[in-house]
C-alpha atoms as a PDB file:
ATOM      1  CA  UNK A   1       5.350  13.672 -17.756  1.00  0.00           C
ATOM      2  CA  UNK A   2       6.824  10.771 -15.829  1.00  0.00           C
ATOM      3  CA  UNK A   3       5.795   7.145 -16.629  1.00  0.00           C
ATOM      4  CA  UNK A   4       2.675   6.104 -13.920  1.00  0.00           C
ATOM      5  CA  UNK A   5       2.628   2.901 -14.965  1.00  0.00           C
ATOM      6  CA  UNK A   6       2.687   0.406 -12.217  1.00  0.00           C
ATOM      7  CA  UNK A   7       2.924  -3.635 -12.182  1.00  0.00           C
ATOM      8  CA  UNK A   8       1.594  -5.699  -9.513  1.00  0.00           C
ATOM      9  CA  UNK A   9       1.619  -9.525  -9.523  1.00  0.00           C
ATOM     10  CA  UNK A  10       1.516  -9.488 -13.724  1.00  0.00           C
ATOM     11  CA  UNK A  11      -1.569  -7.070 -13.665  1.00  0.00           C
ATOM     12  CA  UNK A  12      -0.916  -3.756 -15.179  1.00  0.00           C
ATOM     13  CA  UNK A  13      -2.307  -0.047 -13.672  1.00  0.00           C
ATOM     14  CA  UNK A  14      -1.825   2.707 -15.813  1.00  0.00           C
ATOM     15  CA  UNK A  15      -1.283   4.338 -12.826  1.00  0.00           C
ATOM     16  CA  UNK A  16      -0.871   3.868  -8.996  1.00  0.00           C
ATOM     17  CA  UNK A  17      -4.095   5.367  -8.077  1.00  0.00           C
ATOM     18  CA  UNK A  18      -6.838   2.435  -7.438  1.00  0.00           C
ATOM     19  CA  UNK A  19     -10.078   3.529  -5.277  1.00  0.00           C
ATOM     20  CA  UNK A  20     -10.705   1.602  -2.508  1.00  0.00           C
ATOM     21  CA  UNK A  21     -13.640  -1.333  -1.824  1.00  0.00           C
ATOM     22  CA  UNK A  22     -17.040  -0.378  -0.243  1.00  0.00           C
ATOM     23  CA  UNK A  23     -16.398   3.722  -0.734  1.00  0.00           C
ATOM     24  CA  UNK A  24     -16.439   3.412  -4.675  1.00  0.00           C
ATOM     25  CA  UNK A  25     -19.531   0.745  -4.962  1.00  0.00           C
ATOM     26  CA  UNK A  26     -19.271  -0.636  -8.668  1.00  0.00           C
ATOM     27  CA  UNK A  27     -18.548   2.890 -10.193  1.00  0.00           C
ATOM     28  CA  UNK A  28     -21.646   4.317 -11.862  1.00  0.00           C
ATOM     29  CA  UNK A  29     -22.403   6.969  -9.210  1.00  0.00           C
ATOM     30  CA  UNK A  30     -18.589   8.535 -10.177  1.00  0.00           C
ATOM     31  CA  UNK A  31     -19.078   7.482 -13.757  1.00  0.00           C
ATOM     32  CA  UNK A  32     -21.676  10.593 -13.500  1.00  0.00           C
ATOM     33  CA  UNK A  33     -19.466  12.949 -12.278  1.00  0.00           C
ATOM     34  CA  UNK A  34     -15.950  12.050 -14.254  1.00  0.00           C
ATOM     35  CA  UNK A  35     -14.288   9.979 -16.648  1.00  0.00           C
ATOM     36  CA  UNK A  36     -12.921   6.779 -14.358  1.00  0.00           C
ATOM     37  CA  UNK A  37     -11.104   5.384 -16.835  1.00  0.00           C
ATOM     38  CA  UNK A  38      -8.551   7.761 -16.075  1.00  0.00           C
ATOM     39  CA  UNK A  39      -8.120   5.693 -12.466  1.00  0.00           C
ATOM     40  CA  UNK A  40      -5.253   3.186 -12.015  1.00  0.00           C
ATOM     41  CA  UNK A  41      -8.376   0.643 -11.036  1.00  0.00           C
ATOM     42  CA  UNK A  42     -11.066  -0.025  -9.243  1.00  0.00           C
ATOM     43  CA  UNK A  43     -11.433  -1.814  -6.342  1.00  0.00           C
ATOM     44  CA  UNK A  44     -15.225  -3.075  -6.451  1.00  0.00           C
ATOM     45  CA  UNK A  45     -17.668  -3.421  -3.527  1.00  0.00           C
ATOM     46  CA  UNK A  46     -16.620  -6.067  -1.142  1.00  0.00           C
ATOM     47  CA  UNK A  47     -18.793  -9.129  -2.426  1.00  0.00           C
ATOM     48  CA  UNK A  48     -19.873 -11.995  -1.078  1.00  0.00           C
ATOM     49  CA  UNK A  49     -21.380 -15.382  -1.982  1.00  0.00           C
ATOM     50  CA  UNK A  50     -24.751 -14.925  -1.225  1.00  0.00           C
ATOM     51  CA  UNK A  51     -27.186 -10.916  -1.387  1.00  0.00           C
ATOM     52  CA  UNK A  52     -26.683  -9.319   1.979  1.00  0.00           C
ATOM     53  CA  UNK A  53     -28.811  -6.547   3.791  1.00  0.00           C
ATOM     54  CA  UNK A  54     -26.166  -5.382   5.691  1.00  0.00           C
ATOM     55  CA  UNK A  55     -26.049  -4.302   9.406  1.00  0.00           C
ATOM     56  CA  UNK A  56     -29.278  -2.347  11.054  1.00  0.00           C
ATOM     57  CA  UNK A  57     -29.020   1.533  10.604  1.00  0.00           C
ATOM     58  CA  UNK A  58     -27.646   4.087  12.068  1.00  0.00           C
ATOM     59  CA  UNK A  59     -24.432   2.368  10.656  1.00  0.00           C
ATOM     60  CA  UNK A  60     -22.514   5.559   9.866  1.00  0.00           C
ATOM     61  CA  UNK A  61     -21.506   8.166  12.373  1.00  0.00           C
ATOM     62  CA  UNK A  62     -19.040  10.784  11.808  1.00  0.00           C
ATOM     63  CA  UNK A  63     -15.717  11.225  13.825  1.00  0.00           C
ATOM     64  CA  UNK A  64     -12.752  13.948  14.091  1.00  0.00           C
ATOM     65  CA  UNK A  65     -11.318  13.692  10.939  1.00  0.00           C
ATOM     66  CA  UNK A  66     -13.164  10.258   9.920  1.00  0.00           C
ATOM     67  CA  UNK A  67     -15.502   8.025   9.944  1.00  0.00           C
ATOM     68  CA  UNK A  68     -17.411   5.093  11.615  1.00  0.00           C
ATOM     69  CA  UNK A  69     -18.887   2.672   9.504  1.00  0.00           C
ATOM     70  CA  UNK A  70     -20.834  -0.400  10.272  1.00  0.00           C
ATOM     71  CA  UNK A  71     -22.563  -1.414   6.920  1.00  0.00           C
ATOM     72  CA  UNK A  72     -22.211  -5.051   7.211  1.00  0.00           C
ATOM     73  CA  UNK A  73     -21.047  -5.393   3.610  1.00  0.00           C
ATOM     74  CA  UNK A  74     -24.258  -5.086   1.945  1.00  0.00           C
ATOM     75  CA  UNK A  75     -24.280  -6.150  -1.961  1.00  0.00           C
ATOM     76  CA  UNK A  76     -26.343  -7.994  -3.824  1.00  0.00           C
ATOM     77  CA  UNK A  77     -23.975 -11.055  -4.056  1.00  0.00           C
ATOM     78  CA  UNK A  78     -21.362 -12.675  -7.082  1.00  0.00           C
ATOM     79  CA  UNK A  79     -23.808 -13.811  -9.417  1.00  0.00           C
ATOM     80  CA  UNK A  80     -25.682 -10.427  -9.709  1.00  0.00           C
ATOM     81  CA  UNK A  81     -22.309  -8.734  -9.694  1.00  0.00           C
ATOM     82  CA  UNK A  82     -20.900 -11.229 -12.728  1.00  0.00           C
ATOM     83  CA  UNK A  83     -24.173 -10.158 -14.330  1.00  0.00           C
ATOM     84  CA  UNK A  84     -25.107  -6.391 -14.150  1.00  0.00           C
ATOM     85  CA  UNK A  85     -22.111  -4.814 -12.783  1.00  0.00           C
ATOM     86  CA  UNK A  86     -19.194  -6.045 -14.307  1.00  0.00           C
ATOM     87  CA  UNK A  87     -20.400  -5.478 -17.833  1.00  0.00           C
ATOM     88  CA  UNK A  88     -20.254  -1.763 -17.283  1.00  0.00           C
ATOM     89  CA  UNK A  89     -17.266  -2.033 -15.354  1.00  0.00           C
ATOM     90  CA  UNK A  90     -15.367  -3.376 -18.382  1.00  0.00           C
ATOM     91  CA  UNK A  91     -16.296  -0.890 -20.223  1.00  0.00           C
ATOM     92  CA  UNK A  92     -14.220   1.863 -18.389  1.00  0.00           C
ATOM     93  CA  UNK A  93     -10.751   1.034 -19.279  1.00  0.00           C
ATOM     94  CA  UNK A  94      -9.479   0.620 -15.770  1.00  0.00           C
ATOM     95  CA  UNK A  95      -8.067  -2.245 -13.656  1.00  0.00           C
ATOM     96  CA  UNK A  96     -11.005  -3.997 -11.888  1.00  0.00           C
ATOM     97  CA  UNK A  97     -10.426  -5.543  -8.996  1.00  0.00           C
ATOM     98  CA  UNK A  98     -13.116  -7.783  -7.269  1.00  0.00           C
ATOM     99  CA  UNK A  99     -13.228  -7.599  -3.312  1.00  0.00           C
ATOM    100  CA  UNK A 100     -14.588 -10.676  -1.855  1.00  0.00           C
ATOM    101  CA  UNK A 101     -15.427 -11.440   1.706  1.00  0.00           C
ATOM    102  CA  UNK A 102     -17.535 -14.653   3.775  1.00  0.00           C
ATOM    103  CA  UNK A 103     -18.058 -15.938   7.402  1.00  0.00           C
ATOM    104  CA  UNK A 104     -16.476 -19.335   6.468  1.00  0.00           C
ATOM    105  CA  UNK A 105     -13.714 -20.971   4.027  1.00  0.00           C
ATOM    106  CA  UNK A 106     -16.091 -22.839   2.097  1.00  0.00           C
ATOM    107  CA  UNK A 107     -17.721 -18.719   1.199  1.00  0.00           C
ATOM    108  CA  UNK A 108     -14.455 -17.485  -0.111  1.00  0.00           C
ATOM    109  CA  UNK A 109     -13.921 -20.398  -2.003  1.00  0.00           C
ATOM    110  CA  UNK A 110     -17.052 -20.790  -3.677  1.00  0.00           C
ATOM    111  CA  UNK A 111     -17.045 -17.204  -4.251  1.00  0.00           C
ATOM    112  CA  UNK A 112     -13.989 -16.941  -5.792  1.00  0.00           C
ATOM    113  CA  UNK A 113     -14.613 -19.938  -8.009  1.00  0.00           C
ATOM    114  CA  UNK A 114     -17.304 -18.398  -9.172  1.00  0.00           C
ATOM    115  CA  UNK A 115     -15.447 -15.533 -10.341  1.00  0.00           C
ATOM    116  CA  UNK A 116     -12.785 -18.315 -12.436  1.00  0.00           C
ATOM    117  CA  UNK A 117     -13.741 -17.137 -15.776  1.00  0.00           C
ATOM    118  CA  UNK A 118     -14.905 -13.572 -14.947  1.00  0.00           C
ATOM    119  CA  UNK A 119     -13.271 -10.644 -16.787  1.00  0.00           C
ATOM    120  CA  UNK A 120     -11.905  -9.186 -13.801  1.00  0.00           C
ATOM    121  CA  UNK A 121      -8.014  -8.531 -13.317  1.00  0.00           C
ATOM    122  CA  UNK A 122      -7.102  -9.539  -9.632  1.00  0.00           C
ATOM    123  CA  UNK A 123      -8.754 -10.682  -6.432  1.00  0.00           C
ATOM    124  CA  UNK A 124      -8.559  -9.047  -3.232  1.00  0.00           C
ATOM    125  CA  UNK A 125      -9.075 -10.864  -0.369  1.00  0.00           C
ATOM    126  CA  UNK A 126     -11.116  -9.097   2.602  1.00  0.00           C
ATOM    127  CA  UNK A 127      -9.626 -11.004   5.518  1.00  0.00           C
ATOM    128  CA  UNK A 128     -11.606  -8.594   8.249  1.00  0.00           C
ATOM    129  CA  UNK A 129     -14.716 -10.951   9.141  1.00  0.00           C
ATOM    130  CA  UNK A 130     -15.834 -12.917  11.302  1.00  0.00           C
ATOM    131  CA  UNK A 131     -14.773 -16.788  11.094  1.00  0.00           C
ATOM    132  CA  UNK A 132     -18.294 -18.143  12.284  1.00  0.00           C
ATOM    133  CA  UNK A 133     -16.361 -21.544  12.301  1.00  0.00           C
ATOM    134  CA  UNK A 134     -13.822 -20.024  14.755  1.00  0.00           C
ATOM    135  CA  UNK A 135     -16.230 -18.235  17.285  1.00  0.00           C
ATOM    136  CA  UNK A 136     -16.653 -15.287  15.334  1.00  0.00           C
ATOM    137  CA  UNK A 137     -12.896 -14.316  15.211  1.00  0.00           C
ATOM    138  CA  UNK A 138     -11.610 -12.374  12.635  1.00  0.00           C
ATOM    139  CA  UNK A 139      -9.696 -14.241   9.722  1.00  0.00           C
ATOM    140  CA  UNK A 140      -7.411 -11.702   9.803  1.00  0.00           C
ATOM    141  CA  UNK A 141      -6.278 -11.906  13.304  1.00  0.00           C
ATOM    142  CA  UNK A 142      -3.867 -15.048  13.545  1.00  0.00           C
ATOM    143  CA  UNK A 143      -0.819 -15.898  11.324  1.00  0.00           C
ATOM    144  CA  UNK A 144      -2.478 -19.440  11.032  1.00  0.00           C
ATOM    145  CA  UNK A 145      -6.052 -18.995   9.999  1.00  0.00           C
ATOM    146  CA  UNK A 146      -4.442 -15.976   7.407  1.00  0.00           C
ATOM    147  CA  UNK A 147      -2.203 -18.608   5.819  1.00  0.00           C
ATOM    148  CA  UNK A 148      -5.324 -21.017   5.620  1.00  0.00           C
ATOM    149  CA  UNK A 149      -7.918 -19.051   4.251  1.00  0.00           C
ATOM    150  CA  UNK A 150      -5.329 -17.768   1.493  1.00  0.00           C
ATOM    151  CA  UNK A 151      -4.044 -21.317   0.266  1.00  0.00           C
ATOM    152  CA  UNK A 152      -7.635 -22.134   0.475  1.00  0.00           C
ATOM    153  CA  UNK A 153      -8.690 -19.491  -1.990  1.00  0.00           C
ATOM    154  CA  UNK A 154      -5.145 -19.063  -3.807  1.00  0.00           C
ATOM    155  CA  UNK A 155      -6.359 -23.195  -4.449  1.00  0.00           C
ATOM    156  CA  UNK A 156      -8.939 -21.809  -6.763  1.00  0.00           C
ATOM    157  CA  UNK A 157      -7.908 -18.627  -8.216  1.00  0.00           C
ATOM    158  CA  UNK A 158      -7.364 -17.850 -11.514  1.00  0.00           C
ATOM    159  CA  UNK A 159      -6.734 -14.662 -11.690  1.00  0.00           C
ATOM    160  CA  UNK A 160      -3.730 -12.757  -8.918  1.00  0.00           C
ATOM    161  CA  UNK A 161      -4.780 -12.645  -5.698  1.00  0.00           C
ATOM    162  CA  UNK A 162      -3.696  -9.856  -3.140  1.00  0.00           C
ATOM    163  CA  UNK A 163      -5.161 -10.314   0.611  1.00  0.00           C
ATOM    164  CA  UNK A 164      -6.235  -7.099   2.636  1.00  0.00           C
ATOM    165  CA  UNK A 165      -5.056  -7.099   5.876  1.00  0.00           C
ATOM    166  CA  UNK A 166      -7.236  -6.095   9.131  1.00  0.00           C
ATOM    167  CA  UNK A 167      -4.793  -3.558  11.379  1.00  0.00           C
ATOM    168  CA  UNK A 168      -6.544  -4.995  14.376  1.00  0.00           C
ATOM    169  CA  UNK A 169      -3.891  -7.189  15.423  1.00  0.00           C
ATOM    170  CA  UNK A 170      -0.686  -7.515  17.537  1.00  0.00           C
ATOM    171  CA  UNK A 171       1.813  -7.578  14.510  1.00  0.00           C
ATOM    172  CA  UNK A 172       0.736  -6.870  11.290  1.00  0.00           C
ATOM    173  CA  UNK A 173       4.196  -7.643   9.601  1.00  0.00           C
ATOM    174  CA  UNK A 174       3.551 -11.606  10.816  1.00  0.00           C
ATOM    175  CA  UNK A 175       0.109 -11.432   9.654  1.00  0.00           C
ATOM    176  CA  UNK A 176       1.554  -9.995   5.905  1.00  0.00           C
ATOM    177  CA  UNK A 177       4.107 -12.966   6.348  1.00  0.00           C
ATOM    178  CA  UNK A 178       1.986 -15.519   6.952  1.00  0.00           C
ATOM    179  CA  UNK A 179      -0.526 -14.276   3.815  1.00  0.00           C
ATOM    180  CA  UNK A 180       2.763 -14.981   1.502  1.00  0.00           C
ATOM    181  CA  UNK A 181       3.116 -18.392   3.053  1.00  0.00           C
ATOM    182  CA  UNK A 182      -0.136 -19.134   1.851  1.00  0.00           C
ATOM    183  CA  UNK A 183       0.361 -18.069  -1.512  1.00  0.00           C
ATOM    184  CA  UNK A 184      -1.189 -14.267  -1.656  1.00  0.00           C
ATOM    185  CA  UNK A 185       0.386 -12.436  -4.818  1.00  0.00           C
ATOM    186  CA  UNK A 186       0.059  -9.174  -3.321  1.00  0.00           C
ATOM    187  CA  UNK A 187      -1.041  -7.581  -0.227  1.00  0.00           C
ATOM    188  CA  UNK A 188      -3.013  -4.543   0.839  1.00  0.00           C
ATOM    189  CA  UNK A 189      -3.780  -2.831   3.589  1.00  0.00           C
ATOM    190  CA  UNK A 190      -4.838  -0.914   6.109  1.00  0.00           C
ATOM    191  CA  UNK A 191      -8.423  -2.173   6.750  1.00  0.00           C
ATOM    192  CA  UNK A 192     -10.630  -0.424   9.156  1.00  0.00           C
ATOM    193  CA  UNK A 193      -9.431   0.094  12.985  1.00  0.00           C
ATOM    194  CA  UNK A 194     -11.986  -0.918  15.103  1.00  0.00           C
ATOM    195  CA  UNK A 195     -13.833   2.287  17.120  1.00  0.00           C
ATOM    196  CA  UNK A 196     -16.890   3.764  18.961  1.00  0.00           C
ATOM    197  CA  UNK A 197     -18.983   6.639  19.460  1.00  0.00           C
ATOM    198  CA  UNK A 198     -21.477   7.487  22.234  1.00  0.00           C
ATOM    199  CA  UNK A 199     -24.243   9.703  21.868  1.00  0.00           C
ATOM    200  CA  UNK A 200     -24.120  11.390  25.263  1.00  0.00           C
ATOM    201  CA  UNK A 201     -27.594  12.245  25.624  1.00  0.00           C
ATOM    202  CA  UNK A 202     -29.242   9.023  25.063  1.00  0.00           C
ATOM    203  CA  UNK A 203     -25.817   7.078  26.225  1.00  0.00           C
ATOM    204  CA  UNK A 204     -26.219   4.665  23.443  1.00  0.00           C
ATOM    205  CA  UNK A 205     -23.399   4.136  20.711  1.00  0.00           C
ATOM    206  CA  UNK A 206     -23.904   5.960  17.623  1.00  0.00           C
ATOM    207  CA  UNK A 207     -23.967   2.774  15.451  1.00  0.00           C
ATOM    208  CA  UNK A 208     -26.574  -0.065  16.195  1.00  0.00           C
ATOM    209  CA  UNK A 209     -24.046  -2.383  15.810  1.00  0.00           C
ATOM    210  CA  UNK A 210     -22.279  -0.641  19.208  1.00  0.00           C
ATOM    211  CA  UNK A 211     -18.674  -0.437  17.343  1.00  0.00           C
ATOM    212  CA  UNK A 212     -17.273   0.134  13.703  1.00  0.00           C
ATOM    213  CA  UNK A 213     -14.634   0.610  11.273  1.00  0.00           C
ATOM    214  CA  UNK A 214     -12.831   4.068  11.590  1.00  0.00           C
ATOM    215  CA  UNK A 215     -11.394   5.374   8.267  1.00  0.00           C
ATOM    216  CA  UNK A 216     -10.232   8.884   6.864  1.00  0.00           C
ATOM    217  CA  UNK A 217      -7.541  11.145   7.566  1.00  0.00           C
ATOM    218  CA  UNK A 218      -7.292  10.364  11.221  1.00  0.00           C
ATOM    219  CA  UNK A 219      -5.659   6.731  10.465  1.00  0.00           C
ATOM    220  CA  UNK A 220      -3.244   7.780   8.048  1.00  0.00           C
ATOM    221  CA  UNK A 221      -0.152   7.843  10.328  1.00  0.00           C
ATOM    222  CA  UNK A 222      -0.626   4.150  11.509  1.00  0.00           C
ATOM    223  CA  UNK A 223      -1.284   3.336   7.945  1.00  0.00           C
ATOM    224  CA  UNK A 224       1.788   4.388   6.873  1.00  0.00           C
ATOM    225  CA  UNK A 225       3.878   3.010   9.541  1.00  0.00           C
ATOM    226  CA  UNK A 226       2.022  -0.668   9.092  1.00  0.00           C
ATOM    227  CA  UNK A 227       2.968  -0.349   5.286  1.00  0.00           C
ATOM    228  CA  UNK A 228       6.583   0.129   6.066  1.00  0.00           C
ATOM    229  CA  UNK A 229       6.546  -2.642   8.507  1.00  0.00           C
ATOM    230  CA  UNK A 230       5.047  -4.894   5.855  1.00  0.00           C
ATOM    231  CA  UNK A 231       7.354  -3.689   3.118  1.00  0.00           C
ATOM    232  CA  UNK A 232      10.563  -4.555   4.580  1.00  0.00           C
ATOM    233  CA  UNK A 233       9.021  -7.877   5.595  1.00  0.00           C
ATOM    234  CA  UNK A 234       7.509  -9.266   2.613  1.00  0.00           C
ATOM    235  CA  UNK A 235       8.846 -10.331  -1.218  1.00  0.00           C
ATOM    236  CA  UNK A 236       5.632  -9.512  -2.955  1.00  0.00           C
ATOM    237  CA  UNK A 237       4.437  -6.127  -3.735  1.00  0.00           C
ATOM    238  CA  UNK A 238       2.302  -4.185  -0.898  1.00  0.00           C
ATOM    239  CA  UNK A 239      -0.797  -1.666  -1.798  1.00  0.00           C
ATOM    240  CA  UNK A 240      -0.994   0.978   1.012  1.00  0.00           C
ATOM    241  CA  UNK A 241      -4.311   2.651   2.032  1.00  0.00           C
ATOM    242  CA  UNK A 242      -6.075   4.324   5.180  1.00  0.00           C
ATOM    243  CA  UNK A 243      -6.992   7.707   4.960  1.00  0.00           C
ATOM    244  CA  UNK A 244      -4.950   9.060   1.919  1.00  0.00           C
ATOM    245  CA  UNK A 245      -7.010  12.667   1.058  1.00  0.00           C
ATOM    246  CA  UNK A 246      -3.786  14.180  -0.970  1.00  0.00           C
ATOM    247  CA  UNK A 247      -0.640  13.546  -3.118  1.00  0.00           C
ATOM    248  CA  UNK A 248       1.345  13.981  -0.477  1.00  0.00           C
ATOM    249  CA  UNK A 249      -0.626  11.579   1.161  1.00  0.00           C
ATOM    250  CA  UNK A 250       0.271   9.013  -1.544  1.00  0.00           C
ATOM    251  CA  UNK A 251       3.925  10.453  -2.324  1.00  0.00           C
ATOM    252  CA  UNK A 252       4.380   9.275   1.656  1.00  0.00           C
ATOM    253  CA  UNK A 253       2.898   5.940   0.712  1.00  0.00           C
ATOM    254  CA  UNK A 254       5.018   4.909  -1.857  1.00  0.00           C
ATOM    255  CA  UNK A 255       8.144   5.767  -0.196  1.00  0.00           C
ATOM    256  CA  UNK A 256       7.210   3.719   2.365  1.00  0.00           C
ATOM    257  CA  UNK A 257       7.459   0.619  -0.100  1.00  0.00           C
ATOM    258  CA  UNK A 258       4.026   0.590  -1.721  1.00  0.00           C
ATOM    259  CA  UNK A 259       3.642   0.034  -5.618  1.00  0.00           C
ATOM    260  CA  UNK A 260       0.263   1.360  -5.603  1.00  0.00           C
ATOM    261  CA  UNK A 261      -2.280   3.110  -3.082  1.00  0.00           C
ATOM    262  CA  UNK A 262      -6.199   2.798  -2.338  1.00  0.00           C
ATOM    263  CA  UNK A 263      -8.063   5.917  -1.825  1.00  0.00           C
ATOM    264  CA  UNK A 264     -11.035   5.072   0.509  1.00  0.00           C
ATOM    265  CA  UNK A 265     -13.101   7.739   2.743  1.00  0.00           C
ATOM    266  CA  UNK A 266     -11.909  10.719   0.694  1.00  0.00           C
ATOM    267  CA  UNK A 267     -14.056   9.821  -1.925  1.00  0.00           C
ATOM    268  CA  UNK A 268     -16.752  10.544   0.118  1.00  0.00           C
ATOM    269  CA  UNK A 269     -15.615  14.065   1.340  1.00  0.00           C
ATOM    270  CA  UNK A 270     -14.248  14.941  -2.197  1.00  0.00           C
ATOM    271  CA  UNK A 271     -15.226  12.639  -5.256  1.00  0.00           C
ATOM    272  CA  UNK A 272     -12.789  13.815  -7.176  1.00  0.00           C
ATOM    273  CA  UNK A 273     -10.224  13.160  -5.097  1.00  0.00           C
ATOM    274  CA  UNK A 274      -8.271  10.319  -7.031  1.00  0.00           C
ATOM    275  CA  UNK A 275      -7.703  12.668 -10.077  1.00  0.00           C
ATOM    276  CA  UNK A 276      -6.283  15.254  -7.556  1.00  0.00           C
ATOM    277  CA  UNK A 277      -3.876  12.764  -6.629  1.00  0.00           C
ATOM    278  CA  UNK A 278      -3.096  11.411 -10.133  1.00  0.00           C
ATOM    279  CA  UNK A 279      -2.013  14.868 -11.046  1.00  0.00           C
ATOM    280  CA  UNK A 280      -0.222  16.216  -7.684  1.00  0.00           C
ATOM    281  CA  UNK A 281       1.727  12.611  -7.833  1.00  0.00           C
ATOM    282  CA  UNK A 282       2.807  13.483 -11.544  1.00  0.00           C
ATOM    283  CA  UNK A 283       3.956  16.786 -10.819  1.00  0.00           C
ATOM    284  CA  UNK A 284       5.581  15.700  -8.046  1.00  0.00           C
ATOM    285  CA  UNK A 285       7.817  13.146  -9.880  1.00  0.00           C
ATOM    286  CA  UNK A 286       8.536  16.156 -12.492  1.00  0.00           C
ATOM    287  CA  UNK A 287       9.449  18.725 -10.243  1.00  0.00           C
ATOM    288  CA  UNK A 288      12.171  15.726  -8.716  1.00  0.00           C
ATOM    289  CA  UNK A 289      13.346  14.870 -12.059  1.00  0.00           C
ATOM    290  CA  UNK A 290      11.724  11.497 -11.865  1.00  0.00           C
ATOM    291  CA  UNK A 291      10.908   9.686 -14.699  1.00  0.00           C
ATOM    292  CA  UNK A 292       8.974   7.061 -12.901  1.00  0.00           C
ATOM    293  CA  UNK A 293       6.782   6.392  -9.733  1.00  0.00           C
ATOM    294  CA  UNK A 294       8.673   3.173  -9.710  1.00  0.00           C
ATOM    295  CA  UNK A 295      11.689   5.277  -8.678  1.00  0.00           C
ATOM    296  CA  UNK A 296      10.312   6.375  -5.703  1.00  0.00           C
ATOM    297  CA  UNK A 297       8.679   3.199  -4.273  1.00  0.00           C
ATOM    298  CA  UNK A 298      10.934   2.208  -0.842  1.00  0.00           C
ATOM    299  CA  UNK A 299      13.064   4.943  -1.014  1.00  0.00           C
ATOM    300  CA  UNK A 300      12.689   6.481   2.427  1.00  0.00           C
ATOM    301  CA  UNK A 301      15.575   6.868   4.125  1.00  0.00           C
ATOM    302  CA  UNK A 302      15.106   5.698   7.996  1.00  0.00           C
ATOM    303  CA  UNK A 303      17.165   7.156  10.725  1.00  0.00           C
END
């Protein structure tokens, strides 16, 4: 069997296979159905300062090949999290990764300090909302509020901190740029592309919030082509995601420069899913006469 083992910004995966924020909750509804300690990491809820509700329902509505989703990151806020869910989580033997979002710096900050003497491995920074400070413009969406918001929260971090990086924007290899000016360890991405649906009988969006996030297997090819971008532009390591549903899926991932890859809607369609990968990814490096995924990462070979 080849060697899985991945390295990202000092924090160790025993393999590259990490399931994404806000489609794997905190783990206990998987923890019923398999053993997640056999997952590279977890990628927890996206959590913010304060409990949330979350956006009015309907929030999800189904498109070819994916999904819209409009939740509004509902969780029950850091301290609950620190208290009933991470105790479980550290249980599992797997990477654990706390997502963290807000609607102003001084949220991310006092989230994150918060989470200072946690036992969690690595911070990943959900750049996708709204700046209320800023009009309600994404933090994501300008090379200058990325590279604040990151040496804001970088500031304060204790533990590694890789930034997830919203697609909805003009160049995404900037954007990646500008989050390694500010200090980000790592990044990730895709987030969510921004969609709608219309219900053409009642000719009223299909989410009450009028648009969403669209994830799944539709988004893949931009994914991948926004992770190569970002890989040849950066110095730090890059986590690819958006709509990954097989090995191959991953296989194309990592050859497009990314150490490790978050598996997102798929869970939802298959649970099992990640272990599918796992093993198609190992067999994949045997049957090449690989002897580690490391060997792989980058090595597509352009035109």
């Amino acid at each position: 069997m080849a060697d899985l083992h991945v390295n990202i910004a000092g924090v160790d995966f025993k393999n590259p296979v990490i399931t994404a924020s806000g489609t794997f909750g905190f783990g206990q509804e998987y923890a019923r159905l398999y053993d997640i300690s056999k997952l590279g990491g977890i990628s927890c809820k996206g959590t913010t300062l304060h409990e949330r509700t979350g956006n009015p329902s309907p929030r999800i509505a189904e498109t070819p090949s994916g999904i819209l989703n409009s939740v509004g990151l509902q969780n029950p806020g850091v301290d609950v999290f620190i208290e009933e869910d991470l105790p479980f989580l550290k249980k599992q033997n797997t990477t654990i990764i706390a997502n963290i979002a807000g609607s102003q710096p001084e949220d991310y900050v006092e989230t994150v300090r918060r989470l200072q003497d946690a036992d969690i491995d690595m911070i990943e920074l959900n750049i996708s909302c709204p700046n209320v400070k800023e009009g309600g413009i994404s933090f994501g969406t300008s090379t200058k509020s990325v590279e604040s918001i990151t040496k804001a929260v970088k500031a304060v971090a204790k533990q590694p901190l890789m930034v997830k990086l919203t697609p909805n924007v003009t160049d995404i290899a900037e954007i990646a740029a500008a989050a390694e000016a500010g200090g980000a360890d790592a990044v990730s991405l895709i987030n969510t592309l921004t969609g709608m649906k219309i219900d053409i009988r009642t000719r009223r969006p299909l989410l009450k919030n009028n648009t969403g996030g669209m994830s799944g297997a539709a988004v893949f090819p931009v994914a991948l082509r926004m992770v190569w971008q970002v890989a040849n532009r950066v110095n730090i390591p890059v986590v690819g995601m958006g709509g990954i549903t097989k090995w191959e899926d991953a296989v194309e991932m990592l050859l497009a420069g990314a150490t490790a890859i978050q598996i997102g809607t798929a869970n939802f369609t298959d649970a099992f899913t990640p272990l599918k990968v796992i093993d198609g990814l190992n067999a994949y490096l045997d049957s090449c006469g690989e002897k580690s995924v490391m060997d792989i990462v980058g090595k597509v070979q352009p035109w």
